[in-house]
Structure formats: C-alpha cells, structure tokens
N, C-alpha and C. Protein backbone atom coordinates (compact mmCIF):
# COMPACT_ATOMS: atom_id res chain seq x y z
N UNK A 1 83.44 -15.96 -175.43
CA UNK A 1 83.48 -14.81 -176.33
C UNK A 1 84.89 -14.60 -176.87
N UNK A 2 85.75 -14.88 -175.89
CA UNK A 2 87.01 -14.63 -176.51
C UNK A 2 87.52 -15.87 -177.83
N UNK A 3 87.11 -16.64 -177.35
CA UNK A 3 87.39 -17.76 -178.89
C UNK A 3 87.14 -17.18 -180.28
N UNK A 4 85.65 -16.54 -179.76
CA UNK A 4 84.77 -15.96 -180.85
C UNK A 4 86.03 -15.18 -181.52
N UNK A 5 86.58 -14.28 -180.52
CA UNK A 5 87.01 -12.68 -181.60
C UNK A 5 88.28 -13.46 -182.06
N UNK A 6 89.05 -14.31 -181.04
CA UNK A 6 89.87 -14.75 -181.91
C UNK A 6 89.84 -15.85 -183.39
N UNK A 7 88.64 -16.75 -183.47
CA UNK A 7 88.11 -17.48 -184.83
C UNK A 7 88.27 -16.25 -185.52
N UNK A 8 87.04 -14.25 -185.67
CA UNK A 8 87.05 -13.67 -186.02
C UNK A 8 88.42 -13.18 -186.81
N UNK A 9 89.15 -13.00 -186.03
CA UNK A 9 90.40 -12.30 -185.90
C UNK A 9 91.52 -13.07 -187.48
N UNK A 10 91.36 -14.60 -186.77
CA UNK A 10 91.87 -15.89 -187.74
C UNK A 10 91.29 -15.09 -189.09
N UNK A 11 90.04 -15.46 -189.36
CA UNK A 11 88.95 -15.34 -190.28
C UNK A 11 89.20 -14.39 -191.21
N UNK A 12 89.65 -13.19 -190.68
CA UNK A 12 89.39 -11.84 -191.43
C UNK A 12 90.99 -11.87 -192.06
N UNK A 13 91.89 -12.14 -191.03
CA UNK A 13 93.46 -12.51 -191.53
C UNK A 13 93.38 -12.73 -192.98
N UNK A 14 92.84 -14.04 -192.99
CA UNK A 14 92.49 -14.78 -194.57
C UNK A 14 91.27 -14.64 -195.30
N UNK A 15 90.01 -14.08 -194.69
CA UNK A 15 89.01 -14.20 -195.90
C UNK A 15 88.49 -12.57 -195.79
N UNK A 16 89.34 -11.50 -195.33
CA UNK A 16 88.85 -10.06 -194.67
C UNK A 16 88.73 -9.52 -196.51
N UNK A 17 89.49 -10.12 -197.13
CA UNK A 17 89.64 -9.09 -198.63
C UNK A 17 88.35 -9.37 -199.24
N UNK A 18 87.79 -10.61 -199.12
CA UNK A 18 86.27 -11.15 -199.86
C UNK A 18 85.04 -10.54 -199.61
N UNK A 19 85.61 -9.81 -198.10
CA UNK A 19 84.30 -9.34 -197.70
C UNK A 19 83.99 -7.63 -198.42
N UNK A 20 82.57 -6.85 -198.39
CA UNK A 20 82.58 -5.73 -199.31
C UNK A 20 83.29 -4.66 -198.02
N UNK A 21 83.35 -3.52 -198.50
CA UNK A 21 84.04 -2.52 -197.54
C UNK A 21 83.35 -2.36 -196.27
N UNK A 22 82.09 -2.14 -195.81
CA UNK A 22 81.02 -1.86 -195.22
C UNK A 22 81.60 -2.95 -194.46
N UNK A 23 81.48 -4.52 -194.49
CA UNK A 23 81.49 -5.09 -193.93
C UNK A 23 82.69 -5.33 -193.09
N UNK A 24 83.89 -5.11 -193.83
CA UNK A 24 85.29 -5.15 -193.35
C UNK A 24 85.36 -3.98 -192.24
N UNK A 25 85.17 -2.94 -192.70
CA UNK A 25 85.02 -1.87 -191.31
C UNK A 25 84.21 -2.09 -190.81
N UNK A 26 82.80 -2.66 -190.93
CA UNK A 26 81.92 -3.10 -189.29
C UNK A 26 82.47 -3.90 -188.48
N UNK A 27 83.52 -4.75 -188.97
CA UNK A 27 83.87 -6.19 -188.33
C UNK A 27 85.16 -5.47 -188.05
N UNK A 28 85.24 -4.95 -188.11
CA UNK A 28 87.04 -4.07 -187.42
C UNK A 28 86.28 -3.39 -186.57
N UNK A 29 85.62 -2.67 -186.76
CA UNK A 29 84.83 -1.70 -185.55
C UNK A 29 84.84 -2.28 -184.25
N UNK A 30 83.82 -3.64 -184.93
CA UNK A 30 83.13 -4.63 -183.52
C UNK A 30 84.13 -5.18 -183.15
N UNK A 31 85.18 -6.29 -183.77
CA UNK A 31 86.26 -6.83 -183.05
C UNK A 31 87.41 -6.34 -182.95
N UNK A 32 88.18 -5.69 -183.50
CA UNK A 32 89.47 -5.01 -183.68
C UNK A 32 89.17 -3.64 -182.18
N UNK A 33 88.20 -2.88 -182.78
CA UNK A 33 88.09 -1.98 -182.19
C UNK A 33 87.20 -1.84 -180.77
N UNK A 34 86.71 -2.78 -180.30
CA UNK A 34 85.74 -3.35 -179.56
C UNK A 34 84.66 -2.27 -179.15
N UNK A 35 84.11 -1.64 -180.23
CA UNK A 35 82.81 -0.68 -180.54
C UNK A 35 81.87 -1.63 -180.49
N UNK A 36 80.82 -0.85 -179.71
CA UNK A 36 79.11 -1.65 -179.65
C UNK A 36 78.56 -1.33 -180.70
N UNK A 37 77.23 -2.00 -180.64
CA UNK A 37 76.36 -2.08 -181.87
C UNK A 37 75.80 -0.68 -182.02
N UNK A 38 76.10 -0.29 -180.65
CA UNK A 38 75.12 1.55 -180.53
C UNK A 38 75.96 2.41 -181.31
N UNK A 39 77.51 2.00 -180.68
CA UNK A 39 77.92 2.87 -181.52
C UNK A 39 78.58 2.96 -182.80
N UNK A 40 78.82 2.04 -183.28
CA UNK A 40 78.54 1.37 -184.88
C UNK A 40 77.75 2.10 -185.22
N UNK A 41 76.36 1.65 -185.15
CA UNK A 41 75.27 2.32 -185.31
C UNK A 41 74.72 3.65 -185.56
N UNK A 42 75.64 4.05 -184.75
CA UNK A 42 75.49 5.95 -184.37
C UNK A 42 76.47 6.58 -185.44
N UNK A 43 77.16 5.60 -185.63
CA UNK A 43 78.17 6.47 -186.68
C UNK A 43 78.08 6.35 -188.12
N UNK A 44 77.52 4.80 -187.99
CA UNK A 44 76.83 4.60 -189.57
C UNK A 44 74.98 5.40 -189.69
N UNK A 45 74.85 6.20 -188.61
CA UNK A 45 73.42 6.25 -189.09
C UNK A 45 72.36 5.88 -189.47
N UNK A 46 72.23 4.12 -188.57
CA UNK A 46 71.51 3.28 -189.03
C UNK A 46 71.13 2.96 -187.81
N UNK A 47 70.80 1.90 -187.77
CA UNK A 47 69.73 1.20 -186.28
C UNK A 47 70.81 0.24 -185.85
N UNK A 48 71.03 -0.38 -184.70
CA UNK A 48 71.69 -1.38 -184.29
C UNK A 48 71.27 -2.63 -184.61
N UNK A 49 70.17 -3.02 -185.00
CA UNK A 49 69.82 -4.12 -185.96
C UNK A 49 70.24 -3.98 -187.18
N UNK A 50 70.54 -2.91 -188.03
CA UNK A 50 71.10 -2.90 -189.67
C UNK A 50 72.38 -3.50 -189.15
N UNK A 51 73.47 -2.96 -187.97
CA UNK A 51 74.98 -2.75 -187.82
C UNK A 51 74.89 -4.58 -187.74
N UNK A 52 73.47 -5.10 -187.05
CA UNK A 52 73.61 -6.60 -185.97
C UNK A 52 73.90 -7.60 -187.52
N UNK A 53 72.89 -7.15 -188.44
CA UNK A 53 72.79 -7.74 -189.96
C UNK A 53 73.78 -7.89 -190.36
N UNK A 54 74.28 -6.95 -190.81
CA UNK A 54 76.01 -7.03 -191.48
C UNK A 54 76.73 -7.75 -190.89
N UNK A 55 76.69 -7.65 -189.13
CA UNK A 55 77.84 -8.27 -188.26
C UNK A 55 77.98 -9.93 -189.23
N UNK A 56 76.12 -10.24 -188.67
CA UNK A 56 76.18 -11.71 -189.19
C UNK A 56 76.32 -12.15 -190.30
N UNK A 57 76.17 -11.70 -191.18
CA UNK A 57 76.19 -11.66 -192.57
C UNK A 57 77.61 -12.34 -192.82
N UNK A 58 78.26 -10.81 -192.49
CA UNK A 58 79.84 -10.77 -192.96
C UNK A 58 80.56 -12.23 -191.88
N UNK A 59 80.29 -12.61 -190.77
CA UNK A 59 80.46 -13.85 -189.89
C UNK A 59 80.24 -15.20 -190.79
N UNK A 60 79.02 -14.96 -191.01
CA UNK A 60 78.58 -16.34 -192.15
C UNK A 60 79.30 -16.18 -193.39
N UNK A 61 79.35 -15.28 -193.90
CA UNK A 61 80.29 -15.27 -195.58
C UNK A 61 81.70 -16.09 -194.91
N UNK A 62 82.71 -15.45 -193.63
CA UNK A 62 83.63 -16.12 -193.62
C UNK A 62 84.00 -17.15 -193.37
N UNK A 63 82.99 -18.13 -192.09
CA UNK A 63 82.70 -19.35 -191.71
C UNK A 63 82.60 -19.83 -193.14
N UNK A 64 81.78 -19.62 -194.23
CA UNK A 64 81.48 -20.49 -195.54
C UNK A 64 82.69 -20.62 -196.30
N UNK A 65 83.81 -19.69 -196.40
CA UNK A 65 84.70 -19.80 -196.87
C UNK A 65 85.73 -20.39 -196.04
N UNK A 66 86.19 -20.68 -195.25
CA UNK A 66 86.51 -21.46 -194.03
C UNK A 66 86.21 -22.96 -194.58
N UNK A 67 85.43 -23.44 -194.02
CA UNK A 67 84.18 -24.69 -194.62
C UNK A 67 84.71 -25.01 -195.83
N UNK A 68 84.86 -24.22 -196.95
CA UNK A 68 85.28 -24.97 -198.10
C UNK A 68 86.57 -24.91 -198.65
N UNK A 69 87.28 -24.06 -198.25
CA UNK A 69 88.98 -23.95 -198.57
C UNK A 69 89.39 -23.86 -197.30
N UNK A 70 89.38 -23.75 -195.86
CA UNK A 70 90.16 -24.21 -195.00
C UNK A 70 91.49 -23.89 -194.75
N UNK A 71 91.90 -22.59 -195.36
CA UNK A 71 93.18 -22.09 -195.01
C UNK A 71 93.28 -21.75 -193.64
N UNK A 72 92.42 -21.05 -192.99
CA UNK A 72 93.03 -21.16 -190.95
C UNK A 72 93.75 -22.58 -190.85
N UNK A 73 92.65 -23.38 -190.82
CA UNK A 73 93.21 -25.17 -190.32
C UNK A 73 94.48 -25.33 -191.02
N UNK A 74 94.30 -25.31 -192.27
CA UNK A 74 95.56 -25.78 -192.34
C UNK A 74 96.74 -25.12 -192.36
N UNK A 75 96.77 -23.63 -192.16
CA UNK A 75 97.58 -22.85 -191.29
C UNK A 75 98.56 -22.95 -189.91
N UNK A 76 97.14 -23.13 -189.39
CA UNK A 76 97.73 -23.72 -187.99
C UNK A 76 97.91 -25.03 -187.37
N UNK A 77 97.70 -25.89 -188.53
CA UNK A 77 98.23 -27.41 -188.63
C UNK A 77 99.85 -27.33 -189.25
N UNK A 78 99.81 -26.73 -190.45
CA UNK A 78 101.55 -26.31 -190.71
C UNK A 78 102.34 -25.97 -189.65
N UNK A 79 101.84 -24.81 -188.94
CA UNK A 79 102.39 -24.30 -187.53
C UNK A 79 102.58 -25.13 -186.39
N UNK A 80 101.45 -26.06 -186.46
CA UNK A 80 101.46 -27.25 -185.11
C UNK A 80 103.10 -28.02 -185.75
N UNK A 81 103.11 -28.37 -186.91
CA UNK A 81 103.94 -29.26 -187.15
C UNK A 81 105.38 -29.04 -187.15
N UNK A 82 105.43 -27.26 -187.83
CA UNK A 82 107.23 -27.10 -187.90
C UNK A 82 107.37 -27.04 -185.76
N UNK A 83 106.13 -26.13 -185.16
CA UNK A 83 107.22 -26.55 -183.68
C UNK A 83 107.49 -27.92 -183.50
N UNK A 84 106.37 -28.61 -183.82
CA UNK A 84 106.88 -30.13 -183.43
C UNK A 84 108.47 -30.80 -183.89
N UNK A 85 108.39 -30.16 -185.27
CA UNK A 85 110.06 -30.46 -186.18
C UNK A 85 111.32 -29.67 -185.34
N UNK A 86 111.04 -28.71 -184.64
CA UNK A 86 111.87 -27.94 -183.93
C UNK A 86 112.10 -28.37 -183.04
N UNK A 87 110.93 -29.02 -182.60
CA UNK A 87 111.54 -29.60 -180.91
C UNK A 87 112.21 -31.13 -180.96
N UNK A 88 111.70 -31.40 -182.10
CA UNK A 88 112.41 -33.06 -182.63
C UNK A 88 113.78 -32.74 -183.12
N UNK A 89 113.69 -31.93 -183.61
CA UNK A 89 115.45 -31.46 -184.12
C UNK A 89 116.23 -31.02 -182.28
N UNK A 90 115.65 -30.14 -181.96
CA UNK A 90 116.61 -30.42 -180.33
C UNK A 90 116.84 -31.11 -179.68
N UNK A 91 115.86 -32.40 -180.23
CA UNK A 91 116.55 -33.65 -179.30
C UNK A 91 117.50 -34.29 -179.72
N UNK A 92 117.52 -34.12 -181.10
CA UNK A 92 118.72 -34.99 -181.33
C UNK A 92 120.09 -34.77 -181.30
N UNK A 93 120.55 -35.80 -180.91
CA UNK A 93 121.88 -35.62 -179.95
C UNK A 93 123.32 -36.43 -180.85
N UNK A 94 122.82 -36.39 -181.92
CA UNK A 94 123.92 -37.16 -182.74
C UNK A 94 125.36 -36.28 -183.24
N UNK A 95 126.41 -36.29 -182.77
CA UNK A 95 127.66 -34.80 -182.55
C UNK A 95 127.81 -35.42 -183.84
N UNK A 96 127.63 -35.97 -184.90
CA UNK A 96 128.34 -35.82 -186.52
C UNK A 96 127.33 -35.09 -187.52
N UNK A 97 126.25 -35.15 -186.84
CA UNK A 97 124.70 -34.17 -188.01
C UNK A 97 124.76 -32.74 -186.88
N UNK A 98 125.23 -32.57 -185.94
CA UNK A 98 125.15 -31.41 -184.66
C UNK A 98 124.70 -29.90 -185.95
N UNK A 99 125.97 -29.74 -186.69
CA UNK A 99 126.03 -28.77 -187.16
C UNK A 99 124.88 -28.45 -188.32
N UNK A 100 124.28 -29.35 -189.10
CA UNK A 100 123.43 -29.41 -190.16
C UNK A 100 122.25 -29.41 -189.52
N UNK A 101 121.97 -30.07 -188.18
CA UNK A 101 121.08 -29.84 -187.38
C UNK A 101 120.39 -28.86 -187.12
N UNK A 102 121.62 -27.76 -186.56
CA UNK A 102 121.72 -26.20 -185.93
C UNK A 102 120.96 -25.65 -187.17
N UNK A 103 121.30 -26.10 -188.06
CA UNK A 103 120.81 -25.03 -189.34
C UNK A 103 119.50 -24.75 -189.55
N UNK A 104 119.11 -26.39 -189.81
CA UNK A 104 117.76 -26.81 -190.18
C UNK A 104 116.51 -26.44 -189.12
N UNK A 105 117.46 -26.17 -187.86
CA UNK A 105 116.49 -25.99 -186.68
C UNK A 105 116.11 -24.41 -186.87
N UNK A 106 117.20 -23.91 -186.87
CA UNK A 106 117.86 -22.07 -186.93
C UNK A 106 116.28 -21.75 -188.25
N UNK A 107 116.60 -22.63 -189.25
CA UNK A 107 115.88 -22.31 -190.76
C UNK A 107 114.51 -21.88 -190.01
N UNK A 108 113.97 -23.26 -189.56
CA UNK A 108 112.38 -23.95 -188.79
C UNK A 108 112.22 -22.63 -188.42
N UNK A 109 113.02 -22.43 -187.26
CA UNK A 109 112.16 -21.33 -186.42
C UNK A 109 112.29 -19.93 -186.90
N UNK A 110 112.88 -19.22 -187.94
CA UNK A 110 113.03 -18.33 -188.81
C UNK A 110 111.74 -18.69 -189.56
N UNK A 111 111.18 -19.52 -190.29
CA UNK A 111 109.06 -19.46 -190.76
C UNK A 111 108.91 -19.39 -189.50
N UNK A 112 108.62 -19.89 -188.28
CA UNK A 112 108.10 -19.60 -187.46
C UNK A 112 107.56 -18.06 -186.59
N UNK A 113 108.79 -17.89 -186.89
CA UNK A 113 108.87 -16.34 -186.60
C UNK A 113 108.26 -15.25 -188.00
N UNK A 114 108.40 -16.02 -188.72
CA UNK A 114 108.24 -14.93 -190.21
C UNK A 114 106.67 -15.11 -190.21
N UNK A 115 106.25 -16.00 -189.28
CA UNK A 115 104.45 -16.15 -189.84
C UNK A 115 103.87 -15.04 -188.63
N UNK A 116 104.16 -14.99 -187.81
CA UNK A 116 103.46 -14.00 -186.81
C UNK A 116 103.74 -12.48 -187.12
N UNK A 117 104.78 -12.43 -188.21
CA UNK A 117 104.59 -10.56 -188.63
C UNK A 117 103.99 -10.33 -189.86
C-alpha cells in the first residue's frame, strides 16, 4: 500500500492539475489526508461507492498520462543520474581539475537539492 500512495503522491506532483477539482480534493482527502471512503463520503454527501468511483477514475486518468508522456520516469531517471555524476565527481582525485571539480560537484548537488522543494 505504501508504494501505492507514494506512485499516487509522484502522480498528482505532475498530472494533479489535469485532473477536475472534485477529483483533486478526493485524492488529497484519501492520500494526502489519509480520510476513508466513509468519510469522504460523509462530507461529500454521497455513498462510499460514488467517493470509490472518482478514487478510480481520477487513478486511471493519471496512470494514462504516465503511460504516454512519462514525466515521473524520467524524473527520477534524471535524479538517478546527477547522484551518480556527484558521486563520480568525488572520486576523482586529479589535484589540477580539484578546484573546477568542487564547483561542478557544489553546482550537481544544488538541482539536487532544488528538486525536493
């Protein structure tokens, strides 16, 4: 389950604006806010099968957009790669690039840091 909210979590990051309002606050409710279907339900004034509909609905709209533009993946394939460049830049041990090194490494992990806020 926890994969789940975090795919969710990914998902809404990048495809949360596509979805209609209704759906964006059910899916914040259920995962953000970790509200049940009852009480979703209770507050939208509907049945916990209307709240269950939307859940999936709005799940499948973002998986489909996922599927065909692929911004998570290749998100966190960019991300796989600058740590990899960061940790390849600390190994190298050459004292005449040392200083241009420091930089390029300093730069790396400055996106690194700029993508998680």
């Amino acid at each position: 389950m926890l994969e789940k909210v975090e795919r969710m979590a990914w998902l809404m990051d990048f495809y949360g604006p596509l979805l209609t309002e209704r759906q964006k606050r059910i899916m914040q409710l259920y995962y953000d806010n970790d509200w049940s279907l009852g009480e979703i339900a209770e507050n939208y004034e509907v049945s916990r099968q209307a709240i269950y509909d939307v859940l999936r609905r709005a799940e499948k709209a973002l998986e489909q957009y996922e599927s065909r533009l692929g911004l998570v993946e290749k998100f966190k394939l960019n991300r796989r790669r600058l740590n990899m460049a960061c940790e390849l830049l600390k190994e190298i041990k050459n004292e005449r690039n040392e200083d241009r090194l420091e930089q390029i490494r300093d730069i790396l992990e400055q996106v690194l840091e700029n993508e998680g806020s």
